[in-house]
C-alpha atoms as a PDB file:
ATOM      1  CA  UNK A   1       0.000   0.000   0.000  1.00  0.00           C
ATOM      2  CA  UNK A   2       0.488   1.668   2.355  1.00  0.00           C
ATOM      3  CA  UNK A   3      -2.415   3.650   3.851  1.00  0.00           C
ATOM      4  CA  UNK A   4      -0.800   5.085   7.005  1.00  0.00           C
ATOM      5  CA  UNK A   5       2.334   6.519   7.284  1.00  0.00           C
ATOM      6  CA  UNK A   6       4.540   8.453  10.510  1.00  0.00           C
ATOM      7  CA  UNK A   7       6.304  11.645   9.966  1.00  0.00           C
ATOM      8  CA  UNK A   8       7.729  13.061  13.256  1.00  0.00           C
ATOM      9  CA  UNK A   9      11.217  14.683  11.891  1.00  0.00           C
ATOM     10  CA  UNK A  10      12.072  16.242   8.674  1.00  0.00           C
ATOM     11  CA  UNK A  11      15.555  17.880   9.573  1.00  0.00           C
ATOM     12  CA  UNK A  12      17.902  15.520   7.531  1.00  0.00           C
ATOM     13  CA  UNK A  13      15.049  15.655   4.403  1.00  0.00           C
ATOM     14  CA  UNK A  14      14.879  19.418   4.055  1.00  0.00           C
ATOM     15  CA  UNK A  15      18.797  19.567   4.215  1.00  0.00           C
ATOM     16  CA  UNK A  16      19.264  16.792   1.817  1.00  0.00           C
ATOM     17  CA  UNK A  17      16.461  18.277  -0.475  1.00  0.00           C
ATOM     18  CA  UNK A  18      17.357  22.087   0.232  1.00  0.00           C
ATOM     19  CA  UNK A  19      18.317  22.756  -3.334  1.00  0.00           C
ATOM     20  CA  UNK A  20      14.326  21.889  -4.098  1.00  0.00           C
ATOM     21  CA  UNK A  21      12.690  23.514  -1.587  1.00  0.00           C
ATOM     22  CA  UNK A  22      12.034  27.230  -2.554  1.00  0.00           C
ATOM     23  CA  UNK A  23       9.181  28.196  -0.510  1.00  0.00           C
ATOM     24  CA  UNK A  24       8.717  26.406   2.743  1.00  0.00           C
ATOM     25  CA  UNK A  25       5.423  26.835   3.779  1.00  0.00           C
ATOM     26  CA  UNK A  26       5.741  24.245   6.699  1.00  0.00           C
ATOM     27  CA  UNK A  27       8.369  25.997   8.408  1.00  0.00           C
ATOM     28  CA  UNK A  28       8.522  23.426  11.836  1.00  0.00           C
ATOM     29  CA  UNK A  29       6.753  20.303  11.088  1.00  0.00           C
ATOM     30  CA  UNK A  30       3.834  18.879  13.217  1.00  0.00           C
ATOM     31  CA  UNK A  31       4.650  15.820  14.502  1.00  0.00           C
ATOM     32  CA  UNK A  32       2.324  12.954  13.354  1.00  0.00           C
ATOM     33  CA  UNK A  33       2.485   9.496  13.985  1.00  0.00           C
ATOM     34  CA  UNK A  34      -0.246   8.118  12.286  1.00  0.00           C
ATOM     35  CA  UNK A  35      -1.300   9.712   9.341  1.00  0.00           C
ATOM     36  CA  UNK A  36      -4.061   8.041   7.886  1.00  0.00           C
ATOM     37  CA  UNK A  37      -5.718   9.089   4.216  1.00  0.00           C
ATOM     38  CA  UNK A  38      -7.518  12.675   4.315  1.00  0.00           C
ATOM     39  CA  UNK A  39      -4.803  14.080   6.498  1.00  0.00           C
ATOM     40  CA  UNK A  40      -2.505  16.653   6.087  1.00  0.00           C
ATOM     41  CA  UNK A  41       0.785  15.151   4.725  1.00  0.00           C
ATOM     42  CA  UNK A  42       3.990  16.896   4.047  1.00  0.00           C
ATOM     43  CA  UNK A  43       4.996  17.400   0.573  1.00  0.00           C
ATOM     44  CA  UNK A  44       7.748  18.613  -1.336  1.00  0.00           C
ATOM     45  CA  UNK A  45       6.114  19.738  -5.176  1.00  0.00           C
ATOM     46  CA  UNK A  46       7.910  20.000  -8.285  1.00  0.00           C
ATOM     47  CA  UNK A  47       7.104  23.369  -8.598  1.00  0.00           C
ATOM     48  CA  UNK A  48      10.092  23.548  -5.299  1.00  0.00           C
ATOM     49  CA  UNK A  49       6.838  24.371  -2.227  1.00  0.00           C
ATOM     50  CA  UNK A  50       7.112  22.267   0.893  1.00  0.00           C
ATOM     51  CA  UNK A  51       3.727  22.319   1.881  1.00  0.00           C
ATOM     52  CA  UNK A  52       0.719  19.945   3.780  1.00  0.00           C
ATOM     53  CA  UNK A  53      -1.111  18.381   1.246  1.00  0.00           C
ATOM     54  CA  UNK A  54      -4.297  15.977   1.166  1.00  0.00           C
ATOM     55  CA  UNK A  55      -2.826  12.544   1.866  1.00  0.00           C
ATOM     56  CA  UNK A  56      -5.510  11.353  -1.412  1.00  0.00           C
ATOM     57  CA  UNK A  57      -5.079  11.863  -4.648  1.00  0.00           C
ATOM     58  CA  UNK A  58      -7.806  13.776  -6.645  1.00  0.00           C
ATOM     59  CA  UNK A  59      -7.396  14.587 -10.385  1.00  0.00           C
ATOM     60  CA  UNK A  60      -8.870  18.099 -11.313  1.00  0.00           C
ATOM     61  CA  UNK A  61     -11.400  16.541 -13.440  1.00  0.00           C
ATOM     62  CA  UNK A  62     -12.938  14.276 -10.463  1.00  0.00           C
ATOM     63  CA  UNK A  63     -16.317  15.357  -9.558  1.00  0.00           C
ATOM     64  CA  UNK A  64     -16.429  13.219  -5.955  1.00  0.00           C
ATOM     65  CA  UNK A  65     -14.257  13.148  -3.303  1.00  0.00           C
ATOM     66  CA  UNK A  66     -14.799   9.462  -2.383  1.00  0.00           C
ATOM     67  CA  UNK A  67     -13.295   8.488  -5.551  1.00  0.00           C
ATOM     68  CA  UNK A  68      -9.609   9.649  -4.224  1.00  0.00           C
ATOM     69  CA  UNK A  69      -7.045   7.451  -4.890  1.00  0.00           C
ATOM     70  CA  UNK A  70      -4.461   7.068  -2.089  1.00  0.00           C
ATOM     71  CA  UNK A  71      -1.968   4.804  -4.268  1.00  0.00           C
ATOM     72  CA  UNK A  72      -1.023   4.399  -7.902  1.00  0.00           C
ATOM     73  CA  UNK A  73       1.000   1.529  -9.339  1.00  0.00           C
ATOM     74  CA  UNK A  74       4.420   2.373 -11.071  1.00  0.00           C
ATOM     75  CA  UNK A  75       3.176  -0.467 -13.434  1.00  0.00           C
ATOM     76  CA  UNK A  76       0.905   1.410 -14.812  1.00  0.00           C
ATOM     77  CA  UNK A  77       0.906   4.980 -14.020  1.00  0.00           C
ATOM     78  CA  UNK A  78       1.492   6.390 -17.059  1.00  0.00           C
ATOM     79  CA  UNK A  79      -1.096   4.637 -18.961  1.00  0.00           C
ATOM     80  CA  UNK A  80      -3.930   5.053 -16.257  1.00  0.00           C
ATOM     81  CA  UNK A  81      -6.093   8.307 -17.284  1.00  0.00           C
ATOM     82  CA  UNK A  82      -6.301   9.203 -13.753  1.00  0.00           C
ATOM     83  CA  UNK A  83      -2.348   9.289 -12.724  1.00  0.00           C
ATOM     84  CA  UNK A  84      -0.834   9.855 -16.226  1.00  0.00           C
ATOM     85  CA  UNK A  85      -0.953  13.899 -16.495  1.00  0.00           C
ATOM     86  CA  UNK A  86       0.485  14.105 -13.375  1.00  0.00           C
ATOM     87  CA  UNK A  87       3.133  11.580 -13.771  1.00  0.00           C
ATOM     88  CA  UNK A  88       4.078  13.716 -16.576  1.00  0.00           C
ATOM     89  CA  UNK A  89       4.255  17.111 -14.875  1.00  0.00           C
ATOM     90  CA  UNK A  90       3.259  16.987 -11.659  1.00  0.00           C
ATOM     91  CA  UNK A  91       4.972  15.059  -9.429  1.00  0.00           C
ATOM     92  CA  UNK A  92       6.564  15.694  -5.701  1.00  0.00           C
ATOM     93  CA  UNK A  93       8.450  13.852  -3.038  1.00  0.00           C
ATOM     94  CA  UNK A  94       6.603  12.652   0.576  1.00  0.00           C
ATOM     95  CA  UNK A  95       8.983  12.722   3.338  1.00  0.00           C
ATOM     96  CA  UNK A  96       8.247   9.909   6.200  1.00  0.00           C
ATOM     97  CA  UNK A  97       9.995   8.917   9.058  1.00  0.00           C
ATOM     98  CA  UNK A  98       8.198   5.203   8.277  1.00  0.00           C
ATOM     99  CA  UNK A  99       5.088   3.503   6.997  1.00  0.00           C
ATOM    100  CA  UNK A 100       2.604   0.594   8.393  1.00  0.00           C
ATOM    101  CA  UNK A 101       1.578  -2.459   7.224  1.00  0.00           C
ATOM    102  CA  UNK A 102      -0.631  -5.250   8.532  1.00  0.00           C
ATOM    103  CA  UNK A 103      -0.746  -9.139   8.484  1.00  0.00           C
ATOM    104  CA  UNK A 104      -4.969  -9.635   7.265  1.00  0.00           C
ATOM    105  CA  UNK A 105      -5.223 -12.582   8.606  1.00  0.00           C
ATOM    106  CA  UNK A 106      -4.168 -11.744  12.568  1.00  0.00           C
ATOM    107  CA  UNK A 107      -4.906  -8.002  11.978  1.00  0.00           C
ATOM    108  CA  UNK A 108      -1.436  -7.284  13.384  1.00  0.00           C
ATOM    109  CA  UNK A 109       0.526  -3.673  12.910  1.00  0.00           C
ATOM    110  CA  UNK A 110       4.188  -3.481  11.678  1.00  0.00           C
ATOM    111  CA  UNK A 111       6.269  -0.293  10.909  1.00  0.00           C
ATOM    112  CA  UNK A 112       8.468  -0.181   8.176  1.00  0.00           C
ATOM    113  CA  UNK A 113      11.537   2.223   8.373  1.00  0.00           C
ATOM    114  CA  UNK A 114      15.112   2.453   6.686  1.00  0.00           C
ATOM    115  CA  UNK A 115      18.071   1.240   8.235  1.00  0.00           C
ATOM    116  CA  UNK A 116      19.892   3.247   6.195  1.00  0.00           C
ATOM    117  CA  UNK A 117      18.466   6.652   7.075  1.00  0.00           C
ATOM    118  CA  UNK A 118      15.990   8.594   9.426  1.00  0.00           C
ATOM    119  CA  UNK A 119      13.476   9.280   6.702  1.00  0.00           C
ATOM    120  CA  UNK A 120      12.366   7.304   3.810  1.00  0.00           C
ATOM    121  CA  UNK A 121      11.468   9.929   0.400  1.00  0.00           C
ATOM    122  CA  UNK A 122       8.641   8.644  -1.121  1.00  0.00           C
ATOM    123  CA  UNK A 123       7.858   9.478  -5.000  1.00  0.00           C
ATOM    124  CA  UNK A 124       4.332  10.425  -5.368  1.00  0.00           C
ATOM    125  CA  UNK A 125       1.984  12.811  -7.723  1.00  0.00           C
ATOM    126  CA  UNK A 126      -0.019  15.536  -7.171  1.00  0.00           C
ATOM    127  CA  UNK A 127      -3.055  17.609  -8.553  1.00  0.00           C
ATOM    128  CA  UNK A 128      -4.952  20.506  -7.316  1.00  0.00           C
ATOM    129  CA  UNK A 129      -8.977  19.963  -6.723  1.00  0.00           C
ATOM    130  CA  UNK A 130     -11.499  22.501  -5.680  1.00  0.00           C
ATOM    131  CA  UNK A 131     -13.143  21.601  -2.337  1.00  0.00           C
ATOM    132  CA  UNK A 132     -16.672  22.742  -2.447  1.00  0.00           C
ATOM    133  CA  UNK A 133     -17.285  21.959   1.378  1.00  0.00           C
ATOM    134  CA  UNK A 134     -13.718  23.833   1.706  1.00  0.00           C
ATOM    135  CA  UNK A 135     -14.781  26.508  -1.054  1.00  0.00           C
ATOM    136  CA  UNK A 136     -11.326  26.336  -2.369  1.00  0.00           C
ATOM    137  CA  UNK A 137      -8.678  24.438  -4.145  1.00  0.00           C
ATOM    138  CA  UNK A 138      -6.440  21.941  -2.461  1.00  0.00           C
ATOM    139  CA  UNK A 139      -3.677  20.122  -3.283  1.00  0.00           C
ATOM    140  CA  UNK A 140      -4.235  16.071  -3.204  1.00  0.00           C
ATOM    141  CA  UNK A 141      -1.049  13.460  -3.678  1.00  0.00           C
ATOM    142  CA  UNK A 142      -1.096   9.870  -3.735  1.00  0.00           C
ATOM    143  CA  UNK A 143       2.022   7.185  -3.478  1.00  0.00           C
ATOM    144  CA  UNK A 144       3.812   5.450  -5.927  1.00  0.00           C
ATOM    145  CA  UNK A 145       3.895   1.738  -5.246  1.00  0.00           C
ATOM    146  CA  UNK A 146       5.702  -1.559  -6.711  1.00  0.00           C
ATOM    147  CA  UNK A 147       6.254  -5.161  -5.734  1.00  0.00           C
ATOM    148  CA  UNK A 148       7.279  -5.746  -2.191  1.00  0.00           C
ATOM    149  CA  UNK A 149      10.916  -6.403  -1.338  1.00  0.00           C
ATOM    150  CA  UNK A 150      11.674 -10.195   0.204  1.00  0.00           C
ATOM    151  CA  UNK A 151      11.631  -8.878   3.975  1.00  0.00           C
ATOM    152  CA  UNK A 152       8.121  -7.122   3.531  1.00  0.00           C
ATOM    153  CA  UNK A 153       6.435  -9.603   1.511  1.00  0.00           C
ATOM    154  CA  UNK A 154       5.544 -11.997   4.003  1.00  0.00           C
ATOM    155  CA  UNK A 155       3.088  -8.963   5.179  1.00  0.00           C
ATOM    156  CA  UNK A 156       2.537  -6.908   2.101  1.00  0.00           C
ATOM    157  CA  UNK A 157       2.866  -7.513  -1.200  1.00  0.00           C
ATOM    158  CA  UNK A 158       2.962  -3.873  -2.350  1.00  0.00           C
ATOM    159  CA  UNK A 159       5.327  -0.798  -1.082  1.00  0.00           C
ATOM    160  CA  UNK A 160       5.909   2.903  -1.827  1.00  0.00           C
ATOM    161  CA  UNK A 161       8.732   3.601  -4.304  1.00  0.00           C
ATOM    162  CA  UNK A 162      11.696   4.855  -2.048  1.00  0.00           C
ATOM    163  CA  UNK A 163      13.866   7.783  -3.751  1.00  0.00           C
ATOM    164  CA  UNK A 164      17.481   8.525  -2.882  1.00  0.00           C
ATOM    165  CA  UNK A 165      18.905  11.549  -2.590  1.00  0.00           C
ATOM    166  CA  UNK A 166      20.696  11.648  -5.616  1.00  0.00           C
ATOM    167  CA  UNK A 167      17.520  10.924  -7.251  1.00  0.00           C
ATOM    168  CA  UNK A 168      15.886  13.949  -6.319  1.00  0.00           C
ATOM    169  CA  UNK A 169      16.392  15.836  -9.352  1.00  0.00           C
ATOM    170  CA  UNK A 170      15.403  13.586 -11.592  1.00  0.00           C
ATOM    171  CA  UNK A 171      12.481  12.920 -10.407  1.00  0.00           C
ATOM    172  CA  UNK A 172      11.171  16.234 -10.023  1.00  0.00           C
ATOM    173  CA  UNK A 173      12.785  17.981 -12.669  1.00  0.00           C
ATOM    174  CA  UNK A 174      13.188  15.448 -15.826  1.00  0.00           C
ATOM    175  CA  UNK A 175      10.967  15.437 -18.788  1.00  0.00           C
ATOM    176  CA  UNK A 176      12.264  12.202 -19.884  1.00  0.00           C
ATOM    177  CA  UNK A 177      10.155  10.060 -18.913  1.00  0.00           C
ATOM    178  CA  UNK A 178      12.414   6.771 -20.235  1.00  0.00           C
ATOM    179  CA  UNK A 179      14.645   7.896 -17.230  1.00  0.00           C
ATOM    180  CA  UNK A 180      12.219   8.773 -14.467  1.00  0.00           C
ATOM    181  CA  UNK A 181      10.341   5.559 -15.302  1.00  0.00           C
ATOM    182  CA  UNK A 182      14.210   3.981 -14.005  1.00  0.00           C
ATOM    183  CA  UNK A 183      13.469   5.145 -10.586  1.00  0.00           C
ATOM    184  CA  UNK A 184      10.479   2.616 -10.170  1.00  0.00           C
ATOM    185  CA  UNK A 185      12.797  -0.215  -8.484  1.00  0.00           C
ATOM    186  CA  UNK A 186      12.269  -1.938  -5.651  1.00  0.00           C
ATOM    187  CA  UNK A 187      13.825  -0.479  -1.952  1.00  0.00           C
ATOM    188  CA  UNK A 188      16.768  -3.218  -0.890  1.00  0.00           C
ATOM    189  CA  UNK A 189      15.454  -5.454   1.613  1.00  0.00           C
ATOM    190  CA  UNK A 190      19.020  -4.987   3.779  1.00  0.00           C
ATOM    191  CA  UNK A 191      18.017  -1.046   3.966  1.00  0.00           C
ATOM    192  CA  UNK A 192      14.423  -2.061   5.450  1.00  0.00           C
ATOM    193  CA  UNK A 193      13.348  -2.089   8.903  1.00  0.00           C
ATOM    194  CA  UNK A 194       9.972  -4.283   9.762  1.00  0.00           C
ATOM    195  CA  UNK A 195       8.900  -4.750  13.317  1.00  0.00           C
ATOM    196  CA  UNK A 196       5.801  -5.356  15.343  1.00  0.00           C
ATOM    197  CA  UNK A 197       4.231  -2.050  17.096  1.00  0.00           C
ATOM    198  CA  UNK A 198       0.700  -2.018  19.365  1.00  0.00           C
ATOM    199  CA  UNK A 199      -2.612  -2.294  17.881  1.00  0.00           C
ATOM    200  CA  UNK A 200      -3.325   1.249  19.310  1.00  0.00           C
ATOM    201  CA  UNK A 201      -2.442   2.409  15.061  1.00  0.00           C
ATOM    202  CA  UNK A 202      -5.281   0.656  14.507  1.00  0.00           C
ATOM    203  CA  UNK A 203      -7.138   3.487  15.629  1.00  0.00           C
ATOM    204  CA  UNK A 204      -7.320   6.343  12.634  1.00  0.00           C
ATOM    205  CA  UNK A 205      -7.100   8.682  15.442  1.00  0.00           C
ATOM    206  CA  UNK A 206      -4.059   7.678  18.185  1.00  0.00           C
ATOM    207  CA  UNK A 207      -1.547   9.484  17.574  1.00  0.00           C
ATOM    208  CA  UNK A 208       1.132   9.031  19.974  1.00  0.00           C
ATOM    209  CA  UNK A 209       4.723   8.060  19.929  1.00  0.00           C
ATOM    210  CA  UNK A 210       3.997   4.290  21.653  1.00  0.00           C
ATOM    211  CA  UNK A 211       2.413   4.030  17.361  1.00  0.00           C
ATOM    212  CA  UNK A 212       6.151   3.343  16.343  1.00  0.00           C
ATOM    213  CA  UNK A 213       7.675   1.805  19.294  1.00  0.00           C
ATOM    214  CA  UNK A 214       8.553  -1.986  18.850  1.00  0.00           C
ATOM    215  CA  UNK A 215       6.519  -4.526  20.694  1.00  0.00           C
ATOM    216  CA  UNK A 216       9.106  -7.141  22.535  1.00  0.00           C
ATOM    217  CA  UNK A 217       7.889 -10.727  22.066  1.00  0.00           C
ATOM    218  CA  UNK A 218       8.637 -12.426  25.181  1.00  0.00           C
ATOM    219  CA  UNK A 219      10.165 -15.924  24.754  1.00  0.00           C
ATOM    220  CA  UNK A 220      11.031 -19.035  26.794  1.00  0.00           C
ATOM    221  CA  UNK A 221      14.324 -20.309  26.464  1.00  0.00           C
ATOM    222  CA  UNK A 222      15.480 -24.379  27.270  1.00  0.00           C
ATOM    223  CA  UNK A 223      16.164 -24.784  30.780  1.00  0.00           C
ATOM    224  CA  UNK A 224      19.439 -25.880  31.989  1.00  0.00           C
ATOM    225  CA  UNK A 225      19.936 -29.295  33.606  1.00  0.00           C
ATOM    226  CA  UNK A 226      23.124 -28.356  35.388  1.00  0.00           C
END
């Protein structure tokens, strides 16, 4: 997927990305454990504003809000009507400090971070929608997904496209698409992170720090003869 996501500290992703960011409309970020779709999300455009956007993707043309789209596949983003003008033009980077996935069949939360860094940058698309209950236009992003890596499958078999820094420009500056299409690979499965955290994230609306803290299985070891 995935359809909540934790973003708590985005200090090492606005230096790495400080080239990008020309207006920072965020400023100090809100600490959020457990976004959850129709949230506020923080989101670096290709047009260089680092702004909250809606964490649902809405093309221009959509008449309904319910048909949002929180995901779209990198299979076949740029031949989907929905996702292909912004693939083309409009696409941004989501900064998280992790993401969550669940086991279906025990209903059981895990959070997915990088071992290689504090923050994973997620490639995603945007598109600006007028709100009528709002009476304005906002601006509405979803993720960029592919197959799961070996460590996550066993839970999920999709996960967000993960962008490295050096990747940056590419993705939100290149017109050719042959190239950005490149970045659509799977993140390595050494660089992942998976552990078990407390069905409190079940709950759209917890959002507290215990959300990402590993659950210790307790276990009983062989006892000793001697």
């Amino acid at each position: 997927m995935p359809g909540r996501v934790s973003i708590y500290n985005d200090i090492l992703f606005k230096k790495d990305a400080k080239e990008f960011i020309r207006n920072d409309l965020i400023q100090k970020l809100n600490s959020n454990y457990n976004i959850a779709p129709t949230m506020p999300i923080p989101t670096l455009l290709n047009d260089g504003t680092y702004l909250y956007t809606h964490f649902g993707f809405l093309p221009s043309w959509a008449r309904e809000k319910s048909s949002m789209n929180i995901n779209a596949r990198s299979e076949s983003i740029f031949e989907k009507i929905t996702f292909r003008e912004a693939f083309k033009f409009r696409r941004c980077i989501i900064p998280i400090n992790g993401f969550f996935e669940w086991k279906k069949e025990e209903k059981i939360p895990y959070y997915v971070s990088s071992l290689k860094s504090d923050y994973l940058a997620l490639a995603g698309i945007w598109d600006e929608w007028f709100d009528k209950k709002l009476n304005q236009k906002i601006i509405t992003v979803a993720l960029i997904t592919c197959e799961a890596n070996e460590k996550l499958a066993p839970i999920h078999h999709r996960m967000p496209i993960v962008l490295e820094k050096e990747e940056f420009s590419l993705w939100l500056n290149s017109s050719n698409l042959q190239e950005v299409i490149k970045l659509f690979k799977v993140y390595k499965s050494e660089n992942t992170n998976i552990y078990e955290v407390s069905t409190n994230v079940n709950k759209v609306l917890y959002n507290q720090k215990d959300c990402i803290k590993e659950i210790k299985k307790n276990t009983i070891g062989q006892l000793s003869l001697f």
